[in-house]
C-alpha atoms as a PDB file:
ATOM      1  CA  UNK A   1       0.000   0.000   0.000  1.00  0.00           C
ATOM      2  CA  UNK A   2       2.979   2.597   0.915  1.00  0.00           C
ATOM      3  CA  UNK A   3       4.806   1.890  -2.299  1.00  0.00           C
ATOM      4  CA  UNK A   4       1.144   2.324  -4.785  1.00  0.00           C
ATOM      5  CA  UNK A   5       1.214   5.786  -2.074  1.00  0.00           C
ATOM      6  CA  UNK A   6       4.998   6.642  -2.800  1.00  0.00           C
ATOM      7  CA  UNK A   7       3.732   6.698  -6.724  1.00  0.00           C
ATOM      8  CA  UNK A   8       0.864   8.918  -6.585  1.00  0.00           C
ATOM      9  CA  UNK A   9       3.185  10.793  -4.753  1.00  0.00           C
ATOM     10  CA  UNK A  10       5.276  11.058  -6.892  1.00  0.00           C
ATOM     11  CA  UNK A  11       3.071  11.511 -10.352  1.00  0.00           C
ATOM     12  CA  UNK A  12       1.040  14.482  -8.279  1.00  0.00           C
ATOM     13  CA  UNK A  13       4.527  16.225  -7.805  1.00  0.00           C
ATOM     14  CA  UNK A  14       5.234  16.051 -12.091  1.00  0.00           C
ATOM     15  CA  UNK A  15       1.874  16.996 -12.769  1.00  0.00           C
ATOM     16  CA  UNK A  16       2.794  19.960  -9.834  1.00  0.00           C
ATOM     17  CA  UNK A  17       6.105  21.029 -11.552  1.00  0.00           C
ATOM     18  CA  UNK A  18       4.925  20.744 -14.793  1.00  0.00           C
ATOM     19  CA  UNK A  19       2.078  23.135 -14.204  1.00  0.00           C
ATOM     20  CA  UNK A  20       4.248  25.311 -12.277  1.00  0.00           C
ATOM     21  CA  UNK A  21       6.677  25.947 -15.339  1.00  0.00           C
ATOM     22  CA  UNK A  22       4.036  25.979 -17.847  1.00  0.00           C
ATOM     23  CA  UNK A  23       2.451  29.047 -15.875  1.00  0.00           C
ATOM     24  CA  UNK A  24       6.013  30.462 -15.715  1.00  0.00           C
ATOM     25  CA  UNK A  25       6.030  29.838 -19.354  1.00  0.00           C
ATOM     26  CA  UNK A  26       3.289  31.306 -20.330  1.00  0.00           C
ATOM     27  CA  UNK A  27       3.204  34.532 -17.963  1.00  0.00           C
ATOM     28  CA  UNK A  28       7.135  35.392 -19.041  1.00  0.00           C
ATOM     29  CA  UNK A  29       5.797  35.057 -22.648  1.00  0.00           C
ATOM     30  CA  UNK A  30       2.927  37.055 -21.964  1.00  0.00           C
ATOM     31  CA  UNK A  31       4.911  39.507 -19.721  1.00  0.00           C
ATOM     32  CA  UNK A  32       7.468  40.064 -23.146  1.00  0.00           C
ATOM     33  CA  UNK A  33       4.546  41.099 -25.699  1.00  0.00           C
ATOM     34  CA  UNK A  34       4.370  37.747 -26.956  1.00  0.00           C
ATOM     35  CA  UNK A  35       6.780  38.267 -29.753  1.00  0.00           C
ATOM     36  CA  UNK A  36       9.652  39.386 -27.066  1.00  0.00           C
ATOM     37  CA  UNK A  37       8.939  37.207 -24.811  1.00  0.00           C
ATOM     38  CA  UNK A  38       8.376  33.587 -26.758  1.00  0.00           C
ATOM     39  CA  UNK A  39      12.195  32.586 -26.762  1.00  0.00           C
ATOM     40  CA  UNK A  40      13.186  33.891 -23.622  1.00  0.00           C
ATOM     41  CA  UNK A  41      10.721  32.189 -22.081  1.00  0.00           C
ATOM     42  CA  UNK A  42      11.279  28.617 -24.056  1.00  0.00           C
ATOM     43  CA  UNK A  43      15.226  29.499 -23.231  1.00  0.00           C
ATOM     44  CA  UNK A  44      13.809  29.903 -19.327  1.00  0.00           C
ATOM     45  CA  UNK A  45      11.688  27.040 -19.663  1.00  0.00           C
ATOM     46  CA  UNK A  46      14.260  24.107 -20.880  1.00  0.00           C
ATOM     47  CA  UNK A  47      17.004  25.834 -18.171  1.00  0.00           C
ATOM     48  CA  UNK A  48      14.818  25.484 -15.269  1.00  0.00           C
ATOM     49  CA  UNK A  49      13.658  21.840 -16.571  1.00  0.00           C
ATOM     50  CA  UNK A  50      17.235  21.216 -16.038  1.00  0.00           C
ATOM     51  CA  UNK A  51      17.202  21.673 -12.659  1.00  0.00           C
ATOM     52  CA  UNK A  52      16.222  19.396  -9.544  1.00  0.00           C
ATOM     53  CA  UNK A  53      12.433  18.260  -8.958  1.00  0.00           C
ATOM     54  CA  UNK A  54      11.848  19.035  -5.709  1.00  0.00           C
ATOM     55  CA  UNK A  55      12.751  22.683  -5.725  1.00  0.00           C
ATOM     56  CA  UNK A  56       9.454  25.079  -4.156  1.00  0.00           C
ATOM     57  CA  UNK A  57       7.246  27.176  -6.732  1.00  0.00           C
ATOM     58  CA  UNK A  58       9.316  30.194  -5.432  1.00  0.00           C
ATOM     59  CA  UNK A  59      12.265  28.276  -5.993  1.00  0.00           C
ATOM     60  CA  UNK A  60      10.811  27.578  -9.973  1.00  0.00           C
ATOM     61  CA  UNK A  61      10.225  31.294 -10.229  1.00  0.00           C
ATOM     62  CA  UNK A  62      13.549  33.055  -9.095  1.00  0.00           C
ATOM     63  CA  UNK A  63      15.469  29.862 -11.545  1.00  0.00           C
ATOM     64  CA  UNK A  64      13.446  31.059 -14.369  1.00  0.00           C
ATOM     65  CA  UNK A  65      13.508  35.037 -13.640  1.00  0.00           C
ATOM     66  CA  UNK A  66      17.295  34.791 -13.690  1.00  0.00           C
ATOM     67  CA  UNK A  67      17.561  33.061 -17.044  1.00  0.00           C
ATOM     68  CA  UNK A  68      14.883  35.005 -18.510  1.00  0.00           C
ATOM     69  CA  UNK A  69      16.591  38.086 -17.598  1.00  0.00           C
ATOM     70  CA  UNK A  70      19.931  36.673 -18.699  1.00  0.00           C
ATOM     71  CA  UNK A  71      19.157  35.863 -21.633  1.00  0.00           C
ATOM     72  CA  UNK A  72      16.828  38.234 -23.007  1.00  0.00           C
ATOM     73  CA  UNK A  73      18.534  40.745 -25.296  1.00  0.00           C
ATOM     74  CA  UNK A  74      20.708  38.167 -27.155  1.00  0.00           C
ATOM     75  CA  UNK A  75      18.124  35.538 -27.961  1.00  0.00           C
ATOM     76  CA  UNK A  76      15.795  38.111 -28.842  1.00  0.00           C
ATOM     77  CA  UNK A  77      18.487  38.712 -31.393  1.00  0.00           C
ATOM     78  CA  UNK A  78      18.474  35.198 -32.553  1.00  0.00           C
ATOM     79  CA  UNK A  79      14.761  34.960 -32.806  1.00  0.00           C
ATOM     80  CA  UNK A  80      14.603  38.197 -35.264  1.00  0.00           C
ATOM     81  CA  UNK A  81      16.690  35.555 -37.358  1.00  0.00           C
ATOM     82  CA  UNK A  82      15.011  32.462 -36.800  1.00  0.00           C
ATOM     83  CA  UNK A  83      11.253  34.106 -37.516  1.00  0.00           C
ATOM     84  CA  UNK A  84      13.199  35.904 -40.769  1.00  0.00           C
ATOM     85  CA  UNK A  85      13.980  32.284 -41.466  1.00  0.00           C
ATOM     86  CA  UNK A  86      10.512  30.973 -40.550  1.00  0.00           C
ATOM     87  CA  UNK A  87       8.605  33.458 -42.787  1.00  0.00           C
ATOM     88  CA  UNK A  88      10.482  33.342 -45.687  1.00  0.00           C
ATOM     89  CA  UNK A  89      10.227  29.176 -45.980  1.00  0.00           C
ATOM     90  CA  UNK A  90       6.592  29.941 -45.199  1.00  0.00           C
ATOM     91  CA  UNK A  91       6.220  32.167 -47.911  1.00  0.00           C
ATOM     92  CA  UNK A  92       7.080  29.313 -50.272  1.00  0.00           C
ATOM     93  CA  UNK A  93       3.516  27.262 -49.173  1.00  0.00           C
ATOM     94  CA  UNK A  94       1.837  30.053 -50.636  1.00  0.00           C
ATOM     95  CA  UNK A  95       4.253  30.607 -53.394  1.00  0.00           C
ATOM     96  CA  UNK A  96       4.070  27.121 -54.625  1.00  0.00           C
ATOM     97  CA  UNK A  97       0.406  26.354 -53.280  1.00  0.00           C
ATOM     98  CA  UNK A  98      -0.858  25.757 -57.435  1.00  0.00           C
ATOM     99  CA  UNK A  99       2.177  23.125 -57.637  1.00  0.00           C
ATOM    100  CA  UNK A 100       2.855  19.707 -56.815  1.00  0.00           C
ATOM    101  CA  UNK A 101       2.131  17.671 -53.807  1.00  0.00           C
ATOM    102  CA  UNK A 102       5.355  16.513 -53.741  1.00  0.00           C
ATOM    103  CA  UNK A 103       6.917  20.422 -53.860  1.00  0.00           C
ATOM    104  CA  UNK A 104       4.384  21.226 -50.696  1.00  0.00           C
ATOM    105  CA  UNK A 105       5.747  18.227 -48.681  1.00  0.00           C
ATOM    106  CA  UNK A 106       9.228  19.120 -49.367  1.00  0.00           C
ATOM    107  CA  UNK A 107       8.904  22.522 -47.962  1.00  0.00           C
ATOM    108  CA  UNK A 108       6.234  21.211 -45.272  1.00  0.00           C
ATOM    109  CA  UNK A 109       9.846  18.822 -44.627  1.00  0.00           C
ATOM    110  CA  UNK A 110      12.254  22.003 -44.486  1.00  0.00           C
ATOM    111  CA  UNK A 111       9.895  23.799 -41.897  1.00  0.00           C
ATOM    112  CA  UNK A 112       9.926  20.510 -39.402  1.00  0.00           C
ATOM    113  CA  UNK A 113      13.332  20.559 -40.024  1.00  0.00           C
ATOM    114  CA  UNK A 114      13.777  23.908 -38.699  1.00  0.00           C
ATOM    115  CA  UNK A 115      11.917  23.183 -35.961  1.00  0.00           C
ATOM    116  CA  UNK A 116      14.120  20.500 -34.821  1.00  0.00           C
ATOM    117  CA  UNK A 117      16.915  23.174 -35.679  1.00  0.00           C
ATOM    118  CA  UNK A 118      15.367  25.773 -32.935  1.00  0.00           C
ATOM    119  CA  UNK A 119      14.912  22.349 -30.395  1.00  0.00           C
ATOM    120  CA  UNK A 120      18.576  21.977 -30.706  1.00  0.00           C
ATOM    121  CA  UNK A 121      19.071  26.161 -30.490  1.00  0.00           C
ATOM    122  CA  UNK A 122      17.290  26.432 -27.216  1.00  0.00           C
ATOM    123  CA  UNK A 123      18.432  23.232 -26.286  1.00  0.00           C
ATOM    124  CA  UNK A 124      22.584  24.362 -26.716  1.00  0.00           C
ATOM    125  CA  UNK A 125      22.086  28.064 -26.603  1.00  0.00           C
ATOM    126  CA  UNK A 126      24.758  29.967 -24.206  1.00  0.00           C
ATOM    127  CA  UNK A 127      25.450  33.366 -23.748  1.00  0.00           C
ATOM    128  CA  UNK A 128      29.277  34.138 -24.851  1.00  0.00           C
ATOM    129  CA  UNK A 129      28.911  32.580 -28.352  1.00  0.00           C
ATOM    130  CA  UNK A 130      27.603  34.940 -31.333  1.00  0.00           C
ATOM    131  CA  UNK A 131      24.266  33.717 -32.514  1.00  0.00           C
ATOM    132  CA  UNK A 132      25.699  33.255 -36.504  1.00  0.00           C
ATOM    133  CA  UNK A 133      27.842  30.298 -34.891  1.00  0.00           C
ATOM    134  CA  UNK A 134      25.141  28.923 -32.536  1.00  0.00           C
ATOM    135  CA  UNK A 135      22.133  28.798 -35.441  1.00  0.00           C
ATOM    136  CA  UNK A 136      24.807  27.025 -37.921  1.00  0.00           C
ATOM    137  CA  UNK A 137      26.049  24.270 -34.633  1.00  0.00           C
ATOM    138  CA  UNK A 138      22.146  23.676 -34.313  1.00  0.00           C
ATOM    139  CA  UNK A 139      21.589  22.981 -37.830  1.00  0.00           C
ATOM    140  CA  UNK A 140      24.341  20.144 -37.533  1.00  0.00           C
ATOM    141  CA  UNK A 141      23.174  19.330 -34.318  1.00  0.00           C
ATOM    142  CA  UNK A 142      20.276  17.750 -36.468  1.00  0.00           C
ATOM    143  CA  UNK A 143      22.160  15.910 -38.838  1.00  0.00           C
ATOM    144  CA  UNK A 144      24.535  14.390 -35.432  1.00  0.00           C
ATOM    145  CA  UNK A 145      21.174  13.245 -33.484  1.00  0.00           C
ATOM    146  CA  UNK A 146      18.902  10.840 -36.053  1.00  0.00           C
ATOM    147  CA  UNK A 147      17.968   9.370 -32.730  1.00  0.00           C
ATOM    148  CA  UNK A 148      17.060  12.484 -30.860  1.00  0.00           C
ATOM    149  CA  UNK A 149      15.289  13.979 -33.998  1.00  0.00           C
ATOM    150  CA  UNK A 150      12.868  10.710 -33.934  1.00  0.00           C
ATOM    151  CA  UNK A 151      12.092  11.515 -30.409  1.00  0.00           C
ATOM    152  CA  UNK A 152      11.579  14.783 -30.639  1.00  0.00           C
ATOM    153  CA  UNK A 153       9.511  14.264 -33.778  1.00  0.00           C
ATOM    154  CA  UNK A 154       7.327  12.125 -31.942  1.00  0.00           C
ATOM    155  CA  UNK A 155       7.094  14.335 -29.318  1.00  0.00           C
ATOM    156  CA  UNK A 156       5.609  16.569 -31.623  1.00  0.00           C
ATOM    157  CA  UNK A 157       2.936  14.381 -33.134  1.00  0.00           C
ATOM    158  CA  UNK A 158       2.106  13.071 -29.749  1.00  0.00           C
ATOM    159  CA  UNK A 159       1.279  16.887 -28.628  1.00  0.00           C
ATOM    160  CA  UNK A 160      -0.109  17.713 -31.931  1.00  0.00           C
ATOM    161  CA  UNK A 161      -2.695  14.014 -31.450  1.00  0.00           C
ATOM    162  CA  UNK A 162      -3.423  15.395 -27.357  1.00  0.00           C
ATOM    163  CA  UNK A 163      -4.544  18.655 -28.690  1.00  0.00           C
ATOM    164  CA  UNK A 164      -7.181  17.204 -31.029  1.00  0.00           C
ATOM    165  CA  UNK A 165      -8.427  14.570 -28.082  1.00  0.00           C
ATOM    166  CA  UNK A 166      -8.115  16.481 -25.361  1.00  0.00           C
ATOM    167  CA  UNK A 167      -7.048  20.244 -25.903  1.00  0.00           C
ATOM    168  CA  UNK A 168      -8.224  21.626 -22.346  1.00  0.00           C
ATOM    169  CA  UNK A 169      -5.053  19.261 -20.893  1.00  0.00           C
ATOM    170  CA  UNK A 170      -2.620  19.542 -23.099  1.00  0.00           C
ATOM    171  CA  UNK A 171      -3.203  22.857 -23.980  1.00  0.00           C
ATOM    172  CA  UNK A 172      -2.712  23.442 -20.110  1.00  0.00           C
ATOM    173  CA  UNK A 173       0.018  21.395 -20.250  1.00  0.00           C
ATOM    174  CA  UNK A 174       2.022  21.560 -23.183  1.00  0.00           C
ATOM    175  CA  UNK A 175       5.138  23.224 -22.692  1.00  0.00           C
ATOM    176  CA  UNK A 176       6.269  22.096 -19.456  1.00  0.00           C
ATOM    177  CA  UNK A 177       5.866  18.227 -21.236  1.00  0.00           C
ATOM    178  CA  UNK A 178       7.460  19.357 -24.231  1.00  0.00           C
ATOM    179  CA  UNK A 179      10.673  20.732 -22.474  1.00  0.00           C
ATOM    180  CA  UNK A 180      10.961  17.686 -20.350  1.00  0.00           C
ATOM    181  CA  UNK A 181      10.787  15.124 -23.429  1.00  0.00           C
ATOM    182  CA  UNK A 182      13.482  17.584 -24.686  1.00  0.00           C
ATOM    183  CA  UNK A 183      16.111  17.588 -21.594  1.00  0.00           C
ATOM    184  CA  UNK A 184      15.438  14.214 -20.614  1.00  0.00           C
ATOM    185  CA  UNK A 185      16.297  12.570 -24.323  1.00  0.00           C
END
C-alpha cells in the first residue's frame, strides 16, 4: 500500500512542476509582448527543466527570472533571425500552393526541419557565443542526433494528437511536457 502511495506521490509532484513551469512559461511570454517574450521564455523554460524536482514554486520562479533576464537581449536577437527564417520558408507554401504535392511536402519537410533546428538552439544556446555560430552548430546538431530527432519528432505528433483529443489538458500542459521530453532525451 505505501509503495502504490509513494507513486501517486510522486506523479502528483510532475503533474505539480509541470504546471508550475508551464504558468512560468506562459506569464514570461505574456509579460514580453508575446513576440519578445516567446524565446526567452522557451530558453527559461528548458534551463529550469534542467534543474532538480523538488525545488518550491518560489524556488521555480527566481530559476526562471534569472535566465529570462539573462538571456533576453541576445536571444531576442536570434529569434529576429530564426522568424526571418521561418517566414520566408513559409512564404514558399503560398508561393508554390498551385504546384505539386510533392513540392508542398518538401517545404512542409524544411519547416519541421527547422523546428528540430530551434529544439537543438534552445536546447545548446549559451550566452558568450555569437548567434551566426550557434544557429549554424544547431543545424548540424540535427544531422549528429537521427535518434534524438525521432524523439523529438514524436514528441511533436504526440502533442499535436493530445490537442485534437483532449485540448483543455494539453493545452494546459504543453510546454512544461514538451521541455521535459526535450532535456530528458
Amino acid at each position: 500500500m505505501e509503495s502504490i502511495l509513494n507513486v501517486y506521490a510522486i506523479g502528483i509532484g510532475k503533474i505539480y512542476r509541470f504546471l508550475i513551469l508551464h504558468l512560468l512559461w506562459l506569464f514570461f511570454t505574456l509579460l514580453g509582448c508575446i513576440i519578445f517574450g516567446l524565446f526567452p521564455a522557451c530558453y527559461a523554460l528548458l534551463k529550469t527543466m534542467k534543474k532538480p524536482t523538488d525545488l518550491g514554486a518560489k524556488a521555480y520562479f527566481h530559476v526562471f527570472l534569472k535566465s529570462y533576464k539573462t538571456a533576453f537581449l541576445k536571444i531576442n536577437q536570434a529569434a529576429i533571425i530564426w522568424l526571418t527564417m521561418f517566414g520566408l520558408m513559409s512564404m514558399n507554401l503560398f508561393i508554390f500552393h498551385n504546384g505539386s504535392i510533392f513540392v508542398q511536402l518538401g517545404i512542409m519537410g524544411m519547416l519541421l526541419l527547422m523546428v528540430l533546428c530551434l529544439i537543438y538552439f534552445f536546447q545548446y544556446f549559451t550566452l558568450c557565443e555569437t548567434i551566426i555560430k550557434q544557429i549554424r552548430r544547431s543545424f548540424g546538431y540535427v544531422f549528429m542526433y537521427p535518434k534524438k530527432n525521432i524523439i523529438y519528432m514524436c514528441v511533436i505528433f504526440g502533442c499535436i494528437l493530445a490537442l485534437q483529443f483532449s485540448p483543455g489538458v494539453s493545452v494546459f500542459f504543453f510546454s512544461s511536457v514538451v521541455a521535459h521530453f526535450i532535456v530528458n532525451s
